[in-house]
Protein backbone atom coordinates (compact mmCIF):
# COMPACT_ATOMS: atom_id res chain seq x y z
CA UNK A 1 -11.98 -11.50 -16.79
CA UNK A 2 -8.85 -13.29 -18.23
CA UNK A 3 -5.23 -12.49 -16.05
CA UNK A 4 -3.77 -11.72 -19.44
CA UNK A 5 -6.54 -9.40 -20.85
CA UNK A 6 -5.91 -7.03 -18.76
CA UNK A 7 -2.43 -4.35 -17.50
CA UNK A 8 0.28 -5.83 -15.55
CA UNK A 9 0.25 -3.23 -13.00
CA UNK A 10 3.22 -4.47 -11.08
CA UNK A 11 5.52 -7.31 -11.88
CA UNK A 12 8.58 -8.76 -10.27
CA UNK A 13 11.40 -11.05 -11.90
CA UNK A 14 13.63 -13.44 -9.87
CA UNK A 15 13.53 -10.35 -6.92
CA UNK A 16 16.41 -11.09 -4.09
CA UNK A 17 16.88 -9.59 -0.89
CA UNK A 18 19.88 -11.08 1.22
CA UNK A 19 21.04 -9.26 5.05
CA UNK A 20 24.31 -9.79 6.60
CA UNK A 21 23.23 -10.93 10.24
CA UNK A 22 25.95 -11.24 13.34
CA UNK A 23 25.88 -14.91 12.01
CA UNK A 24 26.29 -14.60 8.56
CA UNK A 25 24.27 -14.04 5.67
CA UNK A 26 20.52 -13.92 5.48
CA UNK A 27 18.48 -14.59 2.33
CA UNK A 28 14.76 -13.11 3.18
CA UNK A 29 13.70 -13.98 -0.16
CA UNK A 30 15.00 -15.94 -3.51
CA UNK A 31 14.13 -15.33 -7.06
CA UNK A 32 10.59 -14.46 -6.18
CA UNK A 33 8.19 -13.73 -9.18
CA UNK A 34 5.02 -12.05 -9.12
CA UNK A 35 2.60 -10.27 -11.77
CA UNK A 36 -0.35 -8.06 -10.42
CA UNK A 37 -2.97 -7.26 -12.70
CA UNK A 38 -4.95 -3.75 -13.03
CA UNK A 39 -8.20 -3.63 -10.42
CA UNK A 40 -7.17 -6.93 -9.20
CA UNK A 41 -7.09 -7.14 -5.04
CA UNK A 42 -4.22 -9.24 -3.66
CA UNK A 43 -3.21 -10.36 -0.63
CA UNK A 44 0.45 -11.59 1.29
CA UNK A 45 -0.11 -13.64 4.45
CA UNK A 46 2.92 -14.69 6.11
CA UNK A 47 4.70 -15.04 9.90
CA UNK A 48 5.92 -12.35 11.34
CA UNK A 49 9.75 -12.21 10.23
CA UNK A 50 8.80 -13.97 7.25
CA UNK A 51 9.72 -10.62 5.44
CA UNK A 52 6.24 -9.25 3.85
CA UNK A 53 6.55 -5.44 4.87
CA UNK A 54 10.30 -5.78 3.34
CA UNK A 55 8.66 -6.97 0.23
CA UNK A 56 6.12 -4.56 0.03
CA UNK A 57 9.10 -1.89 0.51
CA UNK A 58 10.56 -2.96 -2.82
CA UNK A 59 7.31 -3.46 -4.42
CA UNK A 60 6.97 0.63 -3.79
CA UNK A 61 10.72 1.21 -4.55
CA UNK A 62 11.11 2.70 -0.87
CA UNK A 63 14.28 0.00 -1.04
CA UNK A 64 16.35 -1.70 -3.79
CA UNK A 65 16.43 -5.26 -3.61
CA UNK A 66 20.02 -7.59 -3.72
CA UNK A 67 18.93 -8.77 -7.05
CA UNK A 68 16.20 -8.69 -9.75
CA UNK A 69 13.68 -6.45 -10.71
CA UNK A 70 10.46 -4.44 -10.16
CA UNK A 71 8.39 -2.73 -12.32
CA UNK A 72 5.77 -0.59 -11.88
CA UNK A 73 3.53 0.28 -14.77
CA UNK A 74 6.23 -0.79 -16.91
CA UNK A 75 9.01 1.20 -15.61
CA UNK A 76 12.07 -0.56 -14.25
CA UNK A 77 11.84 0.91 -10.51
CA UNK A 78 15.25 -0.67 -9.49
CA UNK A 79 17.08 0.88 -12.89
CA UNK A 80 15.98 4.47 -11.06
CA UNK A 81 17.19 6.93 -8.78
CA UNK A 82 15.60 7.80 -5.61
CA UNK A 83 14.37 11.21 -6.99
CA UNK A 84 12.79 9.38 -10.34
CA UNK A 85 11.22 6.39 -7.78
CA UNK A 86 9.79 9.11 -5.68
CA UNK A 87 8.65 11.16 -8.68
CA UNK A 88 6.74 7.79 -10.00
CA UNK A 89 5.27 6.52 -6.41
CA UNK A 90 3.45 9.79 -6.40
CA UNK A 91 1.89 9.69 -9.48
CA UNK A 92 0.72 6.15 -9.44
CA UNK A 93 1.00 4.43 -6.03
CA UNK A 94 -0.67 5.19 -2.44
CA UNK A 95 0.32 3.55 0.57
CA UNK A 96 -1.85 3.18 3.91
CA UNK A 97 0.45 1.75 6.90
CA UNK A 98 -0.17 0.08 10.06
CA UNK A 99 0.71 2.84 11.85
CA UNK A 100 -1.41 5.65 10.05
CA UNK A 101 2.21 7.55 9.81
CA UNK A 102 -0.06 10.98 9.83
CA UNK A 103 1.71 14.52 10.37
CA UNK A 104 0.77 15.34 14.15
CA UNK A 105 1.45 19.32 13.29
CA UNK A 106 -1.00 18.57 9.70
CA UNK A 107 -4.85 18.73 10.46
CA UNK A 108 -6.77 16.00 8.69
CA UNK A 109 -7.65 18.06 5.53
CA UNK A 110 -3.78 18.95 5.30
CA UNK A 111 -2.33 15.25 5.74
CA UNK A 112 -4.82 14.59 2.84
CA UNK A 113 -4.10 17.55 0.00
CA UNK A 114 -0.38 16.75 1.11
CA UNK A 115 1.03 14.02 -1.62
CA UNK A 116 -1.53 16.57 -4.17
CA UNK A 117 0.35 19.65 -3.73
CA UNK A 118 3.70 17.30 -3.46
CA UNK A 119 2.64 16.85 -7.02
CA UNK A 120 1.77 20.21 -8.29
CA UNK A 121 -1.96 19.48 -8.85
CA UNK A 122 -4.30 22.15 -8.64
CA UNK A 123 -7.67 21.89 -6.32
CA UNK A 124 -5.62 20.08 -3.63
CA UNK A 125 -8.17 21.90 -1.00
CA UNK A 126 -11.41 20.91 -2.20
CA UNK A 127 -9.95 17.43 -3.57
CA UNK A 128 -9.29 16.38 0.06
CA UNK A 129 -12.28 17.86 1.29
CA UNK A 130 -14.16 15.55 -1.15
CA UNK A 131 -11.65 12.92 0.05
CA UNK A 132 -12.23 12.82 3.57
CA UNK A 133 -16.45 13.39 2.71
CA UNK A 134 -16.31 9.88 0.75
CA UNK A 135 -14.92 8.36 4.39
CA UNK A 136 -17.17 9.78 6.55
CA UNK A 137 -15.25 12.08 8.07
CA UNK A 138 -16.37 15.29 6.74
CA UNK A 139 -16.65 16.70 10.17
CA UNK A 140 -12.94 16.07 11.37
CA UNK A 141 -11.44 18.39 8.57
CA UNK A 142 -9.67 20.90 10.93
CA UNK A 143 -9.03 18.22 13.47
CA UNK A 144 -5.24 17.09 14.44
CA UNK A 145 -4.42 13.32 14.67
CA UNK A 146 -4.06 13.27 18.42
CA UNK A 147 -7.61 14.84 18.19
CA UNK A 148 -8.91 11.66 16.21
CA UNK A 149 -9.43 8.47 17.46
CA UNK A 150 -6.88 5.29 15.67
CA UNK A 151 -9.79 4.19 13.28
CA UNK A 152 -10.43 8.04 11.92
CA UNK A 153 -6.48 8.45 11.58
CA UNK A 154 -6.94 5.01 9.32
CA UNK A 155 -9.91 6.79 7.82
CA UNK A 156 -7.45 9.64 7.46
CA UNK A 157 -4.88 7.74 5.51
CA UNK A 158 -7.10 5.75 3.54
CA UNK A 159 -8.08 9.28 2.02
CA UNK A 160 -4.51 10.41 1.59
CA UNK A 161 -3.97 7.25 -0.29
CA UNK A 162 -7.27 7.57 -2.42
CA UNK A 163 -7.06 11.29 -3.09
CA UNK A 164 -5.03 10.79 -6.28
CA UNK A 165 -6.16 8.06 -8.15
CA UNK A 166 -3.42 5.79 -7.66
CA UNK A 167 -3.11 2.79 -10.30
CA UNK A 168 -1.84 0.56 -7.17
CA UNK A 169 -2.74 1.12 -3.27
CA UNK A 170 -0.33 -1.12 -1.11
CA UNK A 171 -1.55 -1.81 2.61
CA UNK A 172 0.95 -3.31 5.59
CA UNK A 173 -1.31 -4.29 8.26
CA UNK A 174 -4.24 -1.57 7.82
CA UNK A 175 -6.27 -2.94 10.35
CA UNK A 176 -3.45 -4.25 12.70
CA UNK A 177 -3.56 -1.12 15.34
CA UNK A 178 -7.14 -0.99 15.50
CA UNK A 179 -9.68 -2.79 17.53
CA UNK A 180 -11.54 -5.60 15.75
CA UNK A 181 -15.10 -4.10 15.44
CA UNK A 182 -13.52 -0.66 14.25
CA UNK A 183 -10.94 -2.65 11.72
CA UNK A 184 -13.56 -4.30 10.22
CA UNK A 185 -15.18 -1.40 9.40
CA UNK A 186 -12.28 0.13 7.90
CA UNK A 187 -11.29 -3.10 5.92
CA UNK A 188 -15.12 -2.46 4.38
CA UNK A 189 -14.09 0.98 3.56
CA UNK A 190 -10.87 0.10 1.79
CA UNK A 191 -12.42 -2.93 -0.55
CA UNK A 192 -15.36 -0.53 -0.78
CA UNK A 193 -12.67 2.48 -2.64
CA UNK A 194 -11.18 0.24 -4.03
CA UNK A 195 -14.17 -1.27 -5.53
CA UNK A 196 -15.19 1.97 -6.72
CA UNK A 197 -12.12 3.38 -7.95
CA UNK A 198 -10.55 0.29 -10.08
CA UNK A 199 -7.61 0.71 -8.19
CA UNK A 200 -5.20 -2.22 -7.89
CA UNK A 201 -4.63 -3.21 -4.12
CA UNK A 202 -1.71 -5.26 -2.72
CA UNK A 203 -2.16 -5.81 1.33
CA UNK A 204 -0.07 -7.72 3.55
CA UNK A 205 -1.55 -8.57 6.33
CA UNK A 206 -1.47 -12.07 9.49
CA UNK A 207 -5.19 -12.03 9.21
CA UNK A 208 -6.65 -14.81 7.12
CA UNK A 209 -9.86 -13.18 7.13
CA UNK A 210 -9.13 -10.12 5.77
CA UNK A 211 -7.09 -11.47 3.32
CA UNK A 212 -9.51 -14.00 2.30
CA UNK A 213 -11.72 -10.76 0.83
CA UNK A 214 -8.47 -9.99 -1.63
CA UNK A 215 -9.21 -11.75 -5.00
CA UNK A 216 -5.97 -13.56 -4.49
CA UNK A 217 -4.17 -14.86 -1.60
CA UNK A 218 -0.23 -15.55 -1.42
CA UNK A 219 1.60 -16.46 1.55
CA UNK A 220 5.16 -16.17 1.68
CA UNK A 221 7.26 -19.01 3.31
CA UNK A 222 11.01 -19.39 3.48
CA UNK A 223 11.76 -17.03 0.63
CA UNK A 224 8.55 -18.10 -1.99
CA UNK A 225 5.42 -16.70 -2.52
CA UNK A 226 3.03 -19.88 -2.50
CA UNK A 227 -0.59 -20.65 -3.06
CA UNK A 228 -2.54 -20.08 0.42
């Protein structure tokens, strides 16, 4: 299908982010521009240092950049407050990290109806339930995270980040704390959701592999996303 018949899910315009380092000032990134279509799969190789989990910060609005713009589903995330960017990032956006980032005192079925009832929706119980059934793990429900091995917490979050629908998933390094037979199995999982549910997914990742699966492929060097 044709880029421009479909939604601009997320778009950037001339986006900035500049540090002041013991030495002086540090530009991480330069008028970078970037247009992500609805159910399209993207992904951001790059160094590490090279500033791709910063970027994927402001592509969620968890930070403002220096300069320039992003906007999510059409809304202007850097013309909002924190309160209105939070509001929007749980209605549209889910977010699996490297580092699961599950609540330890949460059992599995909890962690999961937890951005649902953040949101008022009703059936947050059963919806996780269904959640953590569609990744296997359907037998953890009233486990704890230090119960679970690392690739069911991933299997955890992948759920927490599914169970709403999101129109965009973001990923920083989803498979980087796991070992390479169990990442690969949840790398199926995620293309396989997001397959399934239409969502848009942005992942930044140091593994040419997995990011060769993305529809897309972007690496960012000295400040520019470029071809990879």
């Amino acid at each position: 299908m044709a880029e421009d018949s479909r939604r601009v899910v997320l778009e950037t315009e001339a986006l900035g982010m500049v540090f002041q380092g013991p030495g002086g000032e540090i530009r991480l990134f330069d008028g970078l521009d970037l247009s992500i279509c609805s159910g399209e799969s993207l992904a951001i190789l790059g160094a590490s240092g090279s500033g791709k989990s910063t970027l994927l910060g402001l592509l969620a609005g968890l930070d403002l950049p220096s300069h320039g713009r992003v906007s999510l589903l059409g809304t202007d995330l850097t013309a909002l407050g924190e309160d209105a960017r939070a509001r929007l990032r749980g209605q549209s956006l889910g977010f699996v990290f490297q580092a699961f980032h599950l609540l330890a005192g949460l059992t599995a079925r909890e962690n999961v109806m937890l951005p649902l009832e953040l949101a008022g929706e009703d059936g947050a119980g059963a919806r996780a339930e269904a959640a953590l059934t569609q990744v296997g793990l359907e037998h953890r429900l009233g486990h704890y995270p230090r119960q679970l091995s690392g690739g069911e917490q991933q299997r955890v979050a992948i759920a927490r980040a599914f169970v709403a629908k999101p129109a965009l998933l973001l990923a920083d390094e989803p498979t980087g704390n796991l070992d390479e037979e169990t990442g690969h199995r949840v790398a199926d999982l995620l293309f396989h959701l997001n397959r399934e549910s239409g969502t848009t997914l942005v992942m930044v990742t140091h593994d040419p592999q997995l990011a060769s699966r993305c529809d897309r492929v972007l690496r960012l060097e000295h400040g520019r996303l470029v071809a990879a």
